[in-house]
C-alpha atoms as a PDB file:
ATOM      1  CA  UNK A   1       0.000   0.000   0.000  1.00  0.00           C
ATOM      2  CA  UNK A   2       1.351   3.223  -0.833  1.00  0.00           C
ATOM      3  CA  UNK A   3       0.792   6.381   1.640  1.00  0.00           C
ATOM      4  CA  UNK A   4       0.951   9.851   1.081  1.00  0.00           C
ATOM      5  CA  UNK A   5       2.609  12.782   3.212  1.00  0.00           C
ATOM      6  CA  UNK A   6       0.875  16.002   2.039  1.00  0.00           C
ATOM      7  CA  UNK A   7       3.118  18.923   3.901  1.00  0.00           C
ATOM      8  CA  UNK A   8       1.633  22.623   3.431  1.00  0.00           C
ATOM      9  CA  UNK A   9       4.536  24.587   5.022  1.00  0.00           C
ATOM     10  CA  UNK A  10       2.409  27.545   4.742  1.00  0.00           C
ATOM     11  CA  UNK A  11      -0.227  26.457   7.311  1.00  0.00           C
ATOM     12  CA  UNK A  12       2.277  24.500   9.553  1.00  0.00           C
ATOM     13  CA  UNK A  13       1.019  21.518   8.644  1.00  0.00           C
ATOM     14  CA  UNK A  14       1.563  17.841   7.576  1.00  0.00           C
ATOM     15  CA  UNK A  15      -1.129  14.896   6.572  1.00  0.00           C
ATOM     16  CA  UNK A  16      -0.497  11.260   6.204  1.00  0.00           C
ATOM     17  CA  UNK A  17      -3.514   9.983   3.678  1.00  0.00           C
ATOM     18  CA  UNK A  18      -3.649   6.419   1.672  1.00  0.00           C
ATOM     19  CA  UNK A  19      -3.401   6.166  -1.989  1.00  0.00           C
ATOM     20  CA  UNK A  20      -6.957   6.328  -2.555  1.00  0.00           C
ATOM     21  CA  UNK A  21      -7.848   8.970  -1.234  1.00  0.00           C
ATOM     22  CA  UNK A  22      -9.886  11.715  -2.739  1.00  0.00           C
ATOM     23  CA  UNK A  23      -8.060  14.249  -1.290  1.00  0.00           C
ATOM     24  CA  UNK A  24      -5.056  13.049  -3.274  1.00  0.00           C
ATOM     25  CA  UNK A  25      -5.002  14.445  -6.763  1.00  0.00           C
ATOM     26  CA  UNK A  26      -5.003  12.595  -9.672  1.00  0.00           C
ATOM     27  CA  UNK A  27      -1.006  13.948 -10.626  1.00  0.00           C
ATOM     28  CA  UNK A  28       0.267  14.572  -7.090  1.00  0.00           C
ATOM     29  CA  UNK A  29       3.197  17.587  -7.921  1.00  0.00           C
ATOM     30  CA  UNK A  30       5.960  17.050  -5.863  1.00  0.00           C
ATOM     31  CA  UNK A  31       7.747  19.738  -4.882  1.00  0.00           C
ATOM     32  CA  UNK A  32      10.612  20.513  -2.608  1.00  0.00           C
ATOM     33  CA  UNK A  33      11.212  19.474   1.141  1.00  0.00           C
ATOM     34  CA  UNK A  34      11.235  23.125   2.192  1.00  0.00           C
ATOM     35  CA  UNK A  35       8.671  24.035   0.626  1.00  0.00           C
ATOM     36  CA  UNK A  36       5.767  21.463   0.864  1.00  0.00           C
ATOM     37  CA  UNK A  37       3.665  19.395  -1.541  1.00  0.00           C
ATOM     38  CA  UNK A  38       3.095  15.157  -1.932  1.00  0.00           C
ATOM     39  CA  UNK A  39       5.464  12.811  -1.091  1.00  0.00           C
ATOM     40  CA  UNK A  40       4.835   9.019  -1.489  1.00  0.00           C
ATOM     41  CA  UNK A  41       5.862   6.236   0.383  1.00  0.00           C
ATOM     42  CA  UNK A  42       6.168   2.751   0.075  1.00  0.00           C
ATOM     43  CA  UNK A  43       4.856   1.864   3.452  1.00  0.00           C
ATOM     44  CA  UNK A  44       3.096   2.886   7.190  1.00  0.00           C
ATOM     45  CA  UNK A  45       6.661   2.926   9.084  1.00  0.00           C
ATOM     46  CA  UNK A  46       8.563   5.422   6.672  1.00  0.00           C
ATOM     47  CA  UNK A  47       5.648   7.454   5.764  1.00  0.00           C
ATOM     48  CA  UNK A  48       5.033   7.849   9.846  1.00  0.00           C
ATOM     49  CA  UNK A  49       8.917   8.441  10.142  1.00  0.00           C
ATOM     50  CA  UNK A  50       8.490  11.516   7.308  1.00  0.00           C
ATOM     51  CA  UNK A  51       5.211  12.833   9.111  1.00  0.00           C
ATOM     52  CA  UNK A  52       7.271  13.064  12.153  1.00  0.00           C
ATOM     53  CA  UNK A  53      10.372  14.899  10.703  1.00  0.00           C
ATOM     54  CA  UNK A  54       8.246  17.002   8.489  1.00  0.00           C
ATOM     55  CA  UNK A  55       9.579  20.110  10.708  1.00  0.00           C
ATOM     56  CA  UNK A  56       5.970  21.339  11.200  1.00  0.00           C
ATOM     57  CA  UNK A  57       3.942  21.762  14.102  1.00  0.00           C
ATOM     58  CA  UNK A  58       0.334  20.007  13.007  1.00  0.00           C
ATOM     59  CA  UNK A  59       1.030  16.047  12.277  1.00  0.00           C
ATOM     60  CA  UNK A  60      -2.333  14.882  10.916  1.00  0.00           C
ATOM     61  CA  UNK A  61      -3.934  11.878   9.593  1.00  0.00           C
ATOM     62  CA  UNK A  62      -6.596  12.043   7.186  1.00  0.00           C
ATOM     63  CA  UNK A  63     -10.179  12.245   8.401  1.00  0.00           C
ATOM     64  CA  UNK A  64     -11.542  11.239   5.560  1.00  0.00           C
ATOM     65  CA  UNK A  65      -9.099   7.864   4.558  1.00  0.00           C
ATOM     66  CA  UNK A  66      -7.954   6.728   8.142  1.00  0.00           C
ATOM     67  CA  UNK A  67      -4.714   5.659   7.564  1.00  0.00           C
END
């Protein structure tokens, strides 16, 4: 199963959602580190890992998915 880290740097923020998700779009953009966007992972452990060193101050999980 592949997760998703979605970090918006602008709101101090980071969400962990699964691959189905609707809130995922269709062509995640990845962007830089510093400056947020999608980041896949391959599985729970290493996409919990980034969520946690994501440098923000909200670590989230998606309502909507449950991951």
């Amino acid at each position: 199963m592949i997760l998703w880290v979605h970090i918006r740097r602008s709101l101090g923020e980071a969400v962990l959602h699964r691959e189905r998700c609707i809130e995922v779009p269709s062509t995640p953009t990845r962007s830089d580190f510093w400056e947020g966007g999608w980041f896949e992972y391959p599985d729970k452990e290493t996409a919990l890992e980034a969520l946690e060193q994501s440098g923000v101050a909200r670590q989230m999980k998606c309502q909507l998915c449950k991951p």
